[in-house]
N, C-alpha and C. Protein backbone atom coordinates (compact mmCIF):
# COMPACT_ATOMS: atom_id res chain seq x y z
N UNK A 1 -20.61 14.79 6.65
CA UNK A 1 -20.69 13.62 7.50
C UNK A 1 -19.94 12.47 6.85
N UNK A 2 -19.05 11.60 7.30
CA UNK A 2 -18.46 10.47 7.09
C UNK A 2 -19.29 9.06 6.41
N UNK A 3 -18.92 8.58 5.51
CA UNK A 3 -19.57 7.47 5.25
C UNK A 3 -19.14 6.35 5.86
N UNK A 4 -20.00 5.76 6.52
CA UNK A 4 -19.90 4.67 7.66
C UNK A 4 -20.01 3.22 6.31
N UNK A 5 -19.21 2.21 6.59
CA UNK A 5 -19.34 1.28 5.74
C UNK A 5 -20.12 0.34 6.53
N UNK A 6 -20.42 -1.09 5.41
CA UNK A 6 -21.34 -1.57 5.95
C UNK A 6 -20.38 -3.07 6.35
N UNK A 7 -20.73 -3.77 7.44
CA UNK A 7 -19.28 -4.73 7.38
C UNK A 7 -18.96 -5.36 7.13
N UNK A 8 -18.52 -6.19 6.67
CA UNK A 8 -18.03 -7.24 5.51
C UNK A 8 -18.90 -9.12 6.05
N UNK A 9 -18.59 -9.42 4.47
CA UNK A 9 -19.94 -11.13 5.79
C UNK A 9 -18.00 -11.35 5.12
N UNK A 10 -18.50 -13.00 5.85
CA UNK A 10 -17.02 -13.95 5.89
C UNK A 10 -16.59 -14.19 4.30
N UNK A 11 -17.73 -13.97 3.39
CA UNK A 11 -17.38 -14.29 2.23
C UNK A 11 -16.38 -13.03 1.54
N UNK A 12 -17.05 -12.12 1.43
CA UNK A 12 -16.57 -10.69 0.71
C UNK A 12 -14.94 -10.94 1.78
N UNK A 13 -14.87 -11.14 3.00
CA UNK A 13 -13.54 -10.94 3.78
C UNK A 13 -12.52 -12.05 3.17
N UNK A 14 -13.18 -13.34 2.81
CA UNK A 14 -11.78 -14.38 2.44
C UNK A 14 -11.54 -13.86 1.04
N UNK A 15 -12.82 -13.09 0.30
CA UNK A 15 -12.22 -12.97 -1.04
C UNK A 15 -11.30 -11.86 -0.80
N UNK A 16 -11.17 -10.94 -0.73
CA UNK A 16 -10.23 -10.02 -0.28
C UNK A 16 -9.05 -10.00 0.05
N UNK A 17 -9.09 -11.30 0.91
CA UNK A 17 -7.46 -11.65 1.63
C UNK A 17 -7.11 -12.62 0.38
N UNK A 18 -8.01 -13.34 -0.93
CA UNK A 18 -7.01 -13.97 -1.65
C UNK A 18 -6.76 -13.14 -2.77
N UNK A 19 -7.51 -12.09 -3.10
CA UNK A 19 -6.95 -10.92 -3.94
C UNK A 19 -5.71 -9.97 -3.50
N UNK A 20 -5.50 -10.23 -2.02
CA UNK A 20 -4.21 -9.45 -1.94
C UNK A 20 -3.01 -10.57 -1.77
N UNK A 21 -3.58 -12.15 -1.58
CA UNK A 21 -2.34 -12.94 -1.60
C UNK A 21 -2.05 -12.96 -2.88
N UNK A 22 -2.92 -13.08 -3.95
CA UNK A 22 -2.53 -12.92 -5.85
C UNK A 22 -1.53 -11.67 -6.09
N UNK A 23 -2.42 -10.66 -5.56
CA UNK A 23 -1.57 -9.59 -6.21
C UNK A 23 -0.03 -9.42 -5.36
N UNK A 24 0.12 -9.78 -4.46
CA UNK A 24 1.84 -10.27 -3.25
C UNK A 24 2.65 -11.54 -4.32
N UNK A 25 1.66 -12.37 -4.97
CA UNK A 25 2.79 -13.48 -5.19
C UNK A 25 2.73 -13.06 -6.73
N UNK A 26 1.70 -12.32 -7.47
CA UNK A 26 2.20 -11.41 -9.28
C UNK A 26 3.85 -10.80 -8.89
N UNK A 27 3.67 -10.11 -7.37
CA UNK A 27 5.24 -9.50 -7.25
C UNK A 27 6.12 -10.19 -7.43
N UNK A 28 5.90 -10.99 -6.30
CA UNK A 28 7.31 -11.74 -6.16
C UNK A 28 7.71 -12.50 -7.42
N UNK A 29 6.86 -12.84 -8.18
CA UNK A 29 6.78 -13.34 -9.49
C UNK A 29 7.10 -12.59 -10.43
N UNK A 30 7.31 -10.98 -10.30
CA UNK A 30 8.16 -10.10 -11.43
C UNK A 30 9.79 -9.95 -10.47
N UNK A 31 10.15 -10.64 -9.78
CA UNK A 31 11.55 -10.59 -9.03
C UNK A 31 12.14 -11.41 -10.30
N UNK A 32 11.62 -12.35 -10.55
CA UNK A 32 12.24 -13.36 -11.33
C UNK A 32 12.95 -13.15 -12.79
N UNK A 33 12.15 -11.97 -13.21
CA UNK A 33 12.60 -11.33 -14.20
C UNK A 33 14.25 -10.41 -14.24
N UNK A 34 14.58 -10.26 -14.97
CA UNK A 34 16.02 -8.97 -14.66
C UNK A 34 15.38 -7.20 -14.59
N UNK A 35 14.27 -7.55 -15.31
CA UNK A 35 14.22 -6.01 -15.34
C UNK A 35 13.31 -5.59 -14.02
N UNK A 36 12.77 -6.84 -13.72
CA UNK A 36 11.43 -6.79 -12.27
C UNK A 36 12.44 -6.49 -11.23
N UNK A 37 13.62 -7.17 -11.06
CA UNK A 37 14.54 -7.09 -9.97
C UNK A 37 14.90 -5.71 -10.09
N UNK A 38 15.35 -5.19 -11.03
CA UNK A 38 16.20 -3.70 -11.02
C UNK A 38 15.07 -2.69 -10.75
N UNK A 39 13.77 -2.95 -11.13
CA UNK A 39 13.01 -2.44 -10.24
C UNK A 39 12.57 -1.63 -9.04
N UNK A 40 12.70 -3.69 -8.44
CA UNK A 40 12.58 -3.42 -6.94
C UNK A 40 13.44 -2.99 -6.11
N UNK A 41 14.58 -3.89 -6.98
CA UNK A 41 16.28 -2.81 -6.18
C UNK A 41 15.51 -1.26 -5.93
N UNK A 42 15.74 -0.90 -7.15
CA UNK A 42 15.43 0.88 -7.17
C UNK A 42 14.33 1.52 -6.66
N UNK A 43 13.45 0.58 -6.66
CA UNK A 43 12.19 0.92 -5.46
C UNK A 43 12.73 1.01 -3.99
N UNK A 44 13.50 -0.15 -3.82
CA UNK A 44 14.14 -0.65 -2.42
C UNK A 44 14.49 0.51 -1.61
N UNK A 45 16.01 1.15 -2.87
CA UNK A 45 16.68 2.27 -2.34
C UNK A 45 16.04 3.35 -2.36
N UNK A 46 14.52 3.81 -2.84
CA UNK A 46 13.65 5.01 -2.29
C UNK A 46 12.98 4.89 -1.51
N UNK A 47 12.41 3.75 -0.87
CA UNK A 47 11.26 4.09 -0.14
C UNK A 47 12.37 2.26 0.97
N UNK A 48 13.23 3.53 1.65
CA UNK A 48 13.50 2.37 3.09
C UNK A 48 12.48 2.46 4.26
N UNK A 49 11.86 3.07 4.36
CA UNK A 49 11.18 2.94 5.61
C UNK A 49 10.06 1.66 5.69
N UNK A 50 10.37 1.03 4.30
CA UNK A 50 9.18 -0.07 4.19
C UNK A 50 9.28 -1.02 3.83
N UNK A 51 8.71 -2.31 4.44
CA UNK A 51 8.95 -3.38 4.36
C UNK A 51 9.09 -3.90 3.38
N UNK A 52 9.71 -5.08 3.15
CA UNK A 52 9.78 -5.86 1.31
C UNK A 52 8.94 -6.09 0.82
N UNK A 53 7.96 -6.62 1.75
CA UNK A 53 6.42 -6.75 0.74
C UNK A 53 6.09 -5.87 0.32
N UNK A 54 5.97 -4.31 1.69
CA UNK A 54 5.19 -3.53 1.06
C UNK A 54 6.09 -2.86 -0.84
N UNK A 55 7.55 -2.88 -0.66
CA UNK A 55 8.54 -2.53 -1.55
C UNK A 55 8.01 -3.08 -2.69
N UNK A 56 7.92 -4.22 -2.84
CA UNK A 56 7.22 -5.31 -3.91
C UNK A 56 5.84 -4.62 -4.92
N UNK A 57 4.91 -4.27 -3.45
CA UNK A 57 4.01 -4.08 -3.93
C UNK A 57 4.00 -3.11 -4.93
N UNK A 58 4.24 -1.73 -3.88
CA UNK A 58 4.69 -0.86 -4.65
C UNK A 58 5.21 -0.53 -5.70
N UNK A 59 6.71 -1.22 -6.26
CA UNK A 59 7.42 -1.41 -6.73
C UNK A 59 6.27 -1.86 -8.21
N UNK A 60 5.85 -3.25 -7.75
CA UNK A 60 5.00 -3.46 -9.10
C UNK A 60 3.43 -2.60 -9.72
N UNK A 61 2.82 -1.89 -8.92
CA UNK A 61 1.85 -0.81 -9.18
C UNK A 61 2.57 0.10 -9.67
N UNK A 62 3.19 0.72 -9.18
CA UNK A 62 3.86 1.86 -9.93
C UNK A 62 4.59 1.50 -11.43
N UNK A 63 5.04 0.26 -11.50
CA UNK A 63 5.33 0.00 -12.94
C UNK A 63 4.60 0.04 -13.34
N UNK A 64 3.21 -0.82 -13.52
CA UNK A 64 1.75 -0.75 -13.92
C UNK A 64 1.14 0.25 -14.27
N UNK A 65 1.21 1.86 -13.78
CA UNK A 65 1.31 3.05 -13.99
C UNK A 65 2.15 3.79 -14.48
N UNK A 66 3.12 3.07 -15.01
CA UNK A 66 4.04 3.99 -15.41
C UNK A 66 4.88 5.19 -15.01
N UNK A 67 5.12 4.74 -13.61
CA UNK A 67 5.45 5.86 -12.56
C UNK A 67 7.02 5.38 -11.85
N UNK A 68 7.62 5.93 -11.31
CA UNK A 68 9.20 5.84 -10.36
C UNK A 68 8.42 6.00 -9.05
N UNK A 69 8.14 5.57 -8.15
CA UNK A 69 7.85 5.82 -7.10
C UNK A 69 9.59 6.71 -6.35
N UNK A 70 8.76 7.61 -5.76
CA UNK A 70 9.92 8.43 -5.49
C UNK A 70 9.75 8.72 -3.81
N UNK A 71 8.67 9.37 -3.37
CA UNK A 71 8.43 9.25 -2.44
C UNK A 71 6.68 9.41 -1.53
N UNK A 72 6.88 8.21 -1.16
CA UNK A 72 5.12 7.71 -1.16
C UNK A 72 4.58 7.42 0.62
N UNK A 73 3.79 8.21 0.99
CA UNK A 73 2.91 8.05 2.17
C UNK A 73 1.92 7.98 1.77
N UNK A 74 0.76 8.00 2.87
CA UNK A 74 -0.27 8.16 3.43
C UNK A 74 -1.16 9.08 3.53
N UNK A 75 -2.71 9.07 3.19
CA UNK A 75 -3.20 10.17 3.18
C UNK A 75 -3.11 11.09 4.73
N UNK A 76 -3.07 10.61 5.10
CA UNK A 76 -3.15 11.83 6.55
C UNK A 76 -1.63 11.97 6.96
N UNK A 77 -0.88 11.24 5.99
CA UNK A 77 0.53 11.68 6.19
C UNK A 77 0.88 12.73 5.24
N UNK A 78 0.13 12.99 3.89
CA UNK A 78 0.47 14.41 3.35
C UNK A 78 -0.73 15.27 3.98
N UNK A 79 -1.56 15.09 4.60
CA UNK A 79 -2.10 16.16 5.13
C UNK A 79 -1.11 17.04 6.28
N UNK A 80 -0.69 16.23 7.12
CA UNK A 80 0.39 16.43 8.07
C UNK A 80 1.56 17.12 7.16
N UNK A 81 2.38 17.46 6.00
CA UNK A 81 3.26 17.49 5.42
C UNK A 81 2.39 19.00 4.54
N UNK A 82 1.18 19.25 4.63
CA UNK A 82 1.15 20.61 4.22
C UNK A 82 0.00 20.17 2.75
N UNK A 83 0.46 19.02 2.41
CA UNK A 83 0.05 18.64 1.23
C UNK A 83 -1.56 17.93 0.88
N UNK A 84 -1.93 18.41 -0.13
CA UNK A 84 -3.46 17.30 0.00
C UNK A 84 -2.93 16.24 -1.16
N UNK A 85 -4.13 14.90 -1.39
CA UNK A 85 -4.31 13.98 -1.80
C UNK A 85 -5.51 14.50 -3.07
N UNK A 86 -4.90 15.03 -4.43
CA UNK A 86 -6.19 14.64 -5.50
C UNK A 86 -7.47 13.73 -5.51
N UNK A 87 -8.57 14.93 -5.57
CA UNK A 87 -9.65 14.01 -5.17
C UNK A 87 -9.62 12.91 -6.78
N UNK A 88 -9.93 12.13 -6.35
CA UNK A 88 -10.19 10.80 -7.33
C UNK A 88 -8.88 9.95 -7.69
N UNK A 89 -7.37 10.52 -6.98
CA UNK A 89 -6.35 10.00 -7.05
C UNK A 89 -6.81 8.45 -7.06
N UNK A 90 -5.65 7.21 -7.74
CA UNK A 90 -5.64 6.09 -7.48
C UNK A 90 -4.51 6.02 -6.44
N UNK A 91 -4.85 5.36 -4.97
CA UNK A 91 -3.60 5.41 -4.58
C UNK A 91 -2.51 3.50 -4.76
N UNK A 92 -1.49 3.53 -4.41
CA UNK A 92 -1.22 2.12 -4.59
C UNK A 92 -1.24 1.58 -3.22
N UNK A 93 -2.10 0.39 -3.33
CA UNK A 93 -2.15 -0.93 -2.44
C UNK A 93 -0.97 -1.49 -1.21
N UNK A 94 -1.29 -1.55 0.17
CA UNK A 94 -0.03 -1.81 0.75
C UNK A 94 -0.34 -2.76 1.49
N UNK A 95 0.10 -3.22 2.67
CA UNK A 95 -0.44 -3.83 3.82
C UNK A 95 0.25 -2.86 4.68
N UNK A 96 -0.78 -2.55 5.88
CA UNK A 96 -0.62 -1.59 6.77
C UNK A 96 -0.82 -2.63 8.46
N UNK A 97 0.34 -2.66 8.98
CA UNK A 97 0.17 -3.59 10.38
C UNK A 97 -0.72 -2.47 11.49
N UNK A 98 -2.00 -3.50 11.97
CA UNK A 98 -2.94 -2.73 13.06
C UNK A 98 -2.56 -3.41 14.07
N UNK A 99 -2.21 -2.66 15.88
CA UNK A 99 -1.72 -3.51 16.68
C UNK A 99 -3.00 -3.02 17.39
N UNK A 100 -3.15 -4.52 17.77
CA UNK A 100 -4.75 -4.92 18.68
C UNK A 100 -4.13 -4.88 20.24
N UNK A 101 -5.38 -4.54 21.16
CA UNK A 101 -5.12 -4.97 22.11
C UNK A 101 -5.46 -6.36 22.49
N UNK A 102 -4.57 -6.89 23.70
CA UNK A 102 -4.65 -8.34 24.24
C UNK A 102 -6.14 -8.29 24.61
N UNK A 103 -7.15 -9.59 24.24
CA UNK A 103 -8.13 -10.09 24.60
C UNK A 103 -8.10 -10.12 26.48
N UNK A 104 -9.14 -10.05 27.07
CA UNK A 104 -8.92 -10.49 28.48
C UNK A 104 -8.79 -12.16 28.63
N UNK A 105 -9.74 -12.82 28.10
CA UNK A 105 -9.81 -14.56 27.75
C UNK A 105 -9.04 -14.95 26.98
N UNK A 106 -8.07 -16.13 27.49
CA UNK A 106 -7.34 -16.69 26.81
C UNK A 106 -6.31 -16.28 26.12
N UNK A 107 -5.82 -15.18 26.21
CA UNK A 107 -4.31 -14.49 26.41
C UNK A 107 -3.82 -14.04 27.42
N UNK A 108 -2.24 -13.92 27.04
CA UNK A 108 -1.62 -13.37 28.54
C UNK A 108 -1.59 -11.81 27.95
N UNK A 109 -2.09 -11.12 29.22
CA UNK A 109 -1.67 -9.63 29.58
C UNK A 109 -0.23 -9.32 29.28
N UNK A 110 -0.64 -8.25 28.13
CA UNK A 110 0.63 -7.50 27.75
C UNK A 110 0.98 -8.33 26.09
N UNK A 111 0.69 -9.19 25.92
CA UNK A 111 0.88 -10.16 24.73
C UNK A 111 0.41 -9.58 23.84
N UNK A 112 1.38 -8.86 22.69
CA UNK A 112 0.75 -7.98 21.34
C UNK A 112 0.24 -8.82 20.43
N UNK A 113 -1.13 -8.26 20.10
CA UNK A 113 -1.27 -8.65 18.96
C UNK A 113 -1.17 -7.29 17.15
N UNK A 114 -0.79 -8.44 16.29
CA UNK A 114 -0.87 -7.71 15.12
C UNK A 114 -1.75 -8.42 14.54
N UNK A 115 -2.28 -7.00 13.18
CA UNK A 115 -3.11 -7.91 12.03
C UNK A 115 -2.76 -7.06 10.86
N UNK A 116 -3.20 -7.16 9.88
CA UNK A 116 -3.00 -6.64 8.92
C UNK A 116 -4.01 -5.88 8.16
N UNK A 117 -4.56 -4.59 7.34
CA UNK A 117 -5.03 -4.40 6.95
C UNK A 117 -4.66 -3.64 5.54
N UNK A 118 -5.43 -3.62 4.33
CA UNK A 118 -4.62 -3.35 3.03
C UNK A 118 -5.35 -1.78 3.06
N UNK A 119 -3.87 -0.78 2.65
CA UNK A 119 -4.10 0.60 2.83
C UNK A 119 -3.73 1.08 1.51
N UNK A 120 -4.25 2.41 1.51
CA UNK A 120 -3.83 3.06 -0.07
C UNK A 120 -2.79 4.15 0.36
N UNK A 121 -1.04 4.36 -0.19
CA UNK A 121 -0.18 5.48 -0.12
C UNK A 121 -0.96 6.06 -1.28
N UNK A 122 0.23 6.96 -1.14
CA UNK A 122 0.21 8.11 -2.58
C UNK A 122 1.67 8.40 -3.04
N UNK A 123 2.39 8.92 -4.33
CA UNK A 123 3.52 8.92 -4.68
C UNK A 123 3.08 10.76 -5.09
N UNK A 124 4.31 11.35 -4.76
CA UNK A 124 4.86 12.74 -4.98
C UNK A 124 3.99 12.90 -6.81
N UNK A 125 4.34 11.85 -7.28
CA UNK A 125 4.46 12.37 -8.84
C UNK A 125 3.26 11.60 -9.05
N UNK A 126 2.27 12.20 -9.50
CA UNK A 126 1.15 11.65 -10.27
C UNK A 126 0.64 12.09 -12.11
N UNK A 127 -0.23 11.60 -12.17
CA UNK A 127 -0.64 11.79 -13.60
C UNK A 127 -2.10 11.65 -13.97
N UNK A 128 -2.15 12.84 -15.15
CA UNK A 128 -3.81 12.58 -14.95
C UNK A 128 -4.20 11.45 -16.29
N UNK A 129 -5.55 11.27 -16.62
CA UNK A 129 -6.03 10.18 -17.36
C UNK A 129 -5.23 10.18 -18.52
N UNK A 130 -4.55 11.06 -19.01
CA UNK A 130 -4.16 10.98 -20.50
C UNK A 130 -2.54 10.93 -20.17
N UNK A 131 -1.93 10.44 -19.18
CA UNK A 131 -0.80 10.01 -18.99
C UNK A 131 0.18 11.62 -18.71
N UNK A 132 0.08 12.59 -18.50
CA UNK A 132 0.72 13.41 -18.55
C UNK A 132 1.44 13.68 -17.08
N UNK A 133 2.57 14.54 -16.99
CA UNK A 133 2.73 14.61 -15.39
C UNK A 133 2.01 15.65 -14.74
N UNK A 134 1.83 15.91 -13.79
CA UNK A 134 0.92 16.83 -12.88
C UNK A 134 2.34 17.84 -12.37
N UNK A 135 1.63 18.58 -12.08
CA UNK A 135 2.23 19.54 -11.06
C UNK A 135 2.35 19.14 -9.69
N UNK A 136 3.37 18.97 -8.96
CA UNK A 136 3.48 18.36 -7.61
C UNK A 136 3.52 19.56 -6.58
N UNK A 137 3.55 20.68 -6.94
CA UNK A 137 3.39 21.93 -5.89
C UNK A 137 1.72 22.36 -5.76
């Protein structure tokens, strides 16, 4: 059976959104560096399908781990791909856009809304506690 969470009060929710604005502007704050930039360049050119923030993010977790991000989805995106997700994996931090439907009050019909919610990928190449590489097959 699924574990149902319990739902957040307003407090636990603003802290949350300023732990992921800290950890967005630590990024942009290793751009500044030469070696943070060559980085993200090289993050950039592996993982195009994703936005700069999310690039950033990425980009700086995976240094933090000691890892190349090479190529990184979603858990139900390597399920789809044949592949599972290590139970107890860490995955890295993203922002994932949720599109809402239009309210009936006080919006116009058809008017998208987005929001944001922070999701965990996974990278091809992992490692277990003592830093070693794993087997990716």
């Amino acid at each position: 059976m699924a574990k149902t969470r319990a739902p957040l009060s307003d407090a636990e929710r603003a802290q949350r959104r300023r732990e992921d604005r800290e950890r967005l502007e630590r990024a942009v704050k290793e751009l500044l560096t030469s070696e943070g930039w060559k980085r993200w360049l090289k993050a950039r050119a592996v993982l195009r399908g994703y936005s700069a923030h999310n690039t950033l993010l990425i980009a700086q977790q995976a240094h933090r781990r000691g890892i190349d991000p090479t190529y990184v989805a979603g858990f139900k995106a390597w399920l789809r791909l044949g592949r599972v997700v290590r139970q107890g994996e860490k995955g890295l931090r993203i922002w994932a856009p949720m599109r809402l439907k239009p309210r009936e009050e006080g919006e116009q019909a058809g008017e998208p809304r987005v929001r944001f919610r922070t999701t965990s990928v996974f990278d091809t190449l992992s490692r277990d506690c003592q830093g070693r590489v794993l087997p990716t097959a």
